[in-house]
Protein backbone atom coordinates (compact mmCIF):
# COMPACT_ATOMS: atom_id res chain seq x y z
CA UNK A 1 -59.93 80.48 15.61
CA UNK A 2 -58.01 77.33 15.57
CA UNK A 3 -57.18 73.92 17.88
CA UNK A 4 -54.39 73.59 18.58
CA UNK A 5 -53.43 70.75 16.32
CA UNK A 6 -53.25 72.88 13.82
CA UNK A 7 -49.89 74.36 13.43
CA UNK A 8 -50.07 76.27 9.94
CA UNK A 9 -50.84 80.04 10.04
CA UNK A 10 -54.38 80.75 7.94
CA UNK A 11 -56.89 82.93 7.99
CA UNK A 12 -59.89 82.69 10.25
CA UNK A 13 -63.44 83.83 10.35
CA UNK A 14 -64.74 85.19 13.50
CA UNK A 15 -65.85 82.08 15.55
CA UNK A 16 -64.26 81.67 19.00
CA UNK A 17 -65.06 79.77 22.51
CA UNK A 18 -66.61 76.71 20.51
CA UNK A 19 -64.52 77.87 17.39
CA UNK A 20 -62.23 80.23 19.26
CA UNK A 21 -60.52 77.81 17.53
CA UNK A 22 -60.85 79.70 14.43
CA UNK A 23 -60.03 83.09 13.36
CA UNK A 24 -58.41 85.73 11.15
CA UNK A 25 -55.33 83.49 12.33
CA UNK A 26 -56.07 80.07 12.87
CA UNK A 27 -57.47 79.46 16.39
CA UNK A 28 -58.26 76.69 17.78
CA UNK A 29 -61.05 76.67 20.69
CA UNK A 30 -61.66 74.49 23.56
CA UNK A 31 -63.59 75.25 26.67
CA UNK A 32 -63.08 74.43 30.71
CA UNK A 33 -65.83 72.58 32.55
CA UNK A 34 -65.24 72.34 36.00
CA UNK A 35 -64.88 69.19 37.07
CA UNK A 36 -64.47 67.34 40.35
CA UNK A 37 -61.35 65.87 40.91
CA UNK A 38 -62.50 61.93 40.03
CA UNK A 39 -64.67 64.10 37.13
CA UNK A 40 -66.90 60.38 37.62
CA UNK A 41 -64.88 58.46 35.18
CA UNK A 42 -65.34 54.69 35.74
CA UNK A 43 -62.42 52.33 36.94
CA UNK A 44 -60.98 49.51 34.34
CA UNK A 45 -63.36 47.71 33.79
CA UNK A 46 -66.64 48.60 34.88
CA UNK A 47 -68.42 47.53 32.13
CA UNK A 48 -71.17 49.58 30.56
CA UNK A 49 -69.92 52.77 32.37
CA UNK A 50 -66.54 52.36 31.15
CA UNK A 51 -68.34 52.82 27.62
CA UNK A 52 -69.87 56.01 28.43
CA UNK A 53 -66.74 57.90 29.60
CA UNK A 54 -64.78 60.28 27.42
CA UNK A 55 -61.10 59.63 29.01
CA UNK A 56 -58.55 59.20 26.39
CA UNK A 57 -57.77 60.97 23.37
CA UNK A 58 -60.26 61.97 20.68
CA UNK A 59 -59.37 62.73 17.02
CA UNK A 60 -62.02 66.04 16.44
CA UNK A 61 -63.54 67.53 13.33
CA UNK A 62 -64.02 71.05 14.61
CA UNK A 63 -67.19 73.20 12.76
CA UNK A 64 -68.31 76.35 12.70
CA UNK A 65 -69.17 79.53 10.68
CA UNK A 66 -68.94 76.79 7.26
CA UNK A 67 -65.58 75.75 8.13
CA UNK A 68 -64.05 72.39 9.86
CA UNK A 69 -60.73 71.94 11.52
CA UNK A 70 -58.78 69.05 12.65
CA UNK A 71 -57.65 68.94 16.50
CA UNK A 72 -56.64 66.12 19.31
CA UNK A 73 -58.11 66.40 22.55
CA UNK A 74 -57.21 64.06 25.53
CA UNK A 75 -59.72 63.59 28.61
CA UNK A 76 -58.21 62.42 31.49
CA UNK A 77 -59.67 60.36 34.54
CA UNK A 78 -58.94 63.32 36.86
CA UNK A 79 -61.20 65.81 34.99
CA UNK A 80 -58.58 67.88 32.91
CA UNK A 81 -58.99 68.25 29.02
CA UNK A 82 -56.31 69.36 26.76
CA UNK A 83 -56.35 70.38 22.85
CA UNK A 84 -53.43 68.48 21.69
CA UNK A 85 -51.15 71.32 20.62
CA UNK A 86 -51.99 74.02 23.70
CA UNK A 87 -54.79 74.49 25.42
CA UNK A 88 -56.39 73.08 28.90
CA UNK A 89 -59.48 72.92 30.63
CA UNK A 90 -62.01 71.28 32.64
CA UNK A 91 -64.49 68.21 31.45
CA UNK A 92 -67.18 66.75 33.53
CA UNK A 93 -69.90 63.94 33.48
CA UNK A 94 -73.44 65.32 33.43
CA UNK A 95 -75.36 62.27 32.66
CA UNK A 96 -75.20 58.88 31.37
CA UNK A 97 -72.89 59.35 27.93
CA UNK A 98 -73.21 62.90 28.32
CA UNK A 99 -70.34 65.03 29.52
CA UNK A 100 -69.22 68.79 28.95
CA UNK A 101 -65.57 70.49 28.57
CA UNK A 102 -64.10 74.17 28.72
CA UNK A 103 -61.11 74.77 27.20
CA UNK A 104 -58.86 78.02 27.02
CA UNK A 105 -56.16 78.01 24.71
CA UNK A 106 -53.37 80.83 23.99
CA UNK A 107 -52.97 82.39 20.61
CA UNK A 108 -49.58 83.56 19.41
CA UNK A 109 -47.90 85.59 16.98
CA UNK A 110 -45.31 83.86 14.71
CA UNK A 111 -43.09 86.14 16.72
CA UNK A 112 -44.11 84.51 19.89
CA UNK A 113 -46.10 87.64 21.12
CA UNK A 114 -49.95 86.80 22.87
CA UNK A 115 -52.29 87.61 20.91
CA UNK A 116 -55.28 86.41 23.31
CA UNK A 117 -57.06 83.38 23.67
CA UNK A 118 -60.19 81.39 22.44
CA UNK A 119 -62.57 80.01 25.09
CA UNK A 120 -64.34 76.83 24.19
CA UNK A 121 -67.61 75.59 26.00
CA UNK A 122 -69.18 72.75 24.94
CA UNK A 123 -71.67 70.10 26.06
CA UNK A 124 -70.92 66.63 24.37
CA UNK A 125 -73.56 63.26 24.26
CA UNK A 126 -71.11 60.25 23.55
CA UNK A 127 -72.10 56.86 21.84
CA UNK A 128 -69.88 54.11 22.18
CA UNK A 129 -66.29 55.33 20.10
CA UNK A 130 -67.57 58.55 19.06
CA UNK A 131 -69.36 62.07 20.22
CA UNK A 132 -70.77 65.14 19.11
CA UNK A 133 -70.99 68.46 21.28
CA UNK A 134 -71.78 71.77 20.53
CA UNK A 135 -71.60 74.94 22.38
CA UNK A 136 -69.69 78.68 22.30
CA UNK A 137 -66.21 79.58 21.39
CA UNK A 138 -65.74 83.24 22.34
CA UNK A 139 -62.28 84.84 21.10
CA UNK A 140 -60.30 87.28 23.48
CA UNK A 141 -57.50 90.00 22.42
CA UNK A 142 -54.64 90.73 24.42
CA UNK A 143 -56.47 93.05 26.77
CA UNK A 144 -59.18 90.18 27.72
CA UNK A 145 -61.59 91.85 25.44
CA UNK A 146 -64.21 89.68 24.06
CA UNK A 147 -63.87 90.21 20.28
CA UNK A 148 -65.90 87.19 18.99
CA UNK A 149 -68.45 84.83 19.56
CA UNK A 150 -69.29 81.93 17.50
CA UNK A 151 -71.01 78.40 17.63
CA UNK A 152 -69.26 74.96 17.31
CA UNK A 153 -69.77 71.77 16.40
CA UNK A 154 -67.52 69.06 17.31
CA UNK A 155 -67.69 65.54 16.11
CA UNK A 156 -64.81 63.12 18.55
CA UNK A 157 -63.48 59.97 17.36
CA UNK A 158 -61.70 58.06 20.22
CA UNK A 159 -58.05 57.53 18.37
């Protein structure tokens, strides 16, 4: 399974949603947490709370079944999350520097064809610049079949 931010076709090992970013071809995985639409990000300047929230964009080191990928994901103040690349979803706060995000993202042939998609659900705990989540990437064909399931570790640096 692969994130989208990475462009190069390679090999991956079954490991979707939270690694549906990683596959027998590279796919990258992000998940979709519904969010409402303010997803309780803080306004400039709020101080502490401003700290805790994951809007912007996030430089990720993306683990699972022994492997780690590099991927961009940008949180916005509205409650949408997208893998850098392709690939959109949902984030939303849960608690104080806690948050989770669902991501789908496409997978494509090198002739363009869909292939399926990786599903990425994970629940995140941010601390100050950085964050680590974990959670399930599950990998789709074509048909919407779910063909695997694997669990991801993220690690977010706010770049």
């Amino acid at each position: 399974m692969k994130r989208s931010a990475d462009t190069g076709r390679r090999r991956r090992t079954p490991a979707v949603v939270a690694v549906a970013v990683l596959a027998a071809v590279p796919m990258t995985g992000t998940s979709t947490a519904a969010a409402p639409a303010e997803a309780g990000a803080p306004a400039a300047g709020a101080g502490r709370a401003a700290a805790a929230s994951p809007v912007g964009r996030w430089a990720l080191k993306v683990s699972f079944e022994g492997h780690t990928y590099d991927s961009t994901v940008q949180f916005t103040p509205g409650g949408t999350a997208f893998i850098v690349g392709g690939g959109a979803g949902r984030w939303s706060r849960t608690g104080d520097g806690r948050f989770t995000f669902r991501i789908a993202e496409p997978m494509w042939s090198a002739q363009g064809d869909y292939l399926g998609r990786v599903s990425v659900d994970q629940s995140a705990r941010l601390t100050g610049d950085t964050f680590t989540s974990s959670g399930v990437s599950r990998q789709y064909d074509a048909d919407d079949v779910l063909t695997r399931s694997v669990q991801a570790h993220d690690t977010g640096t706010r770049s």
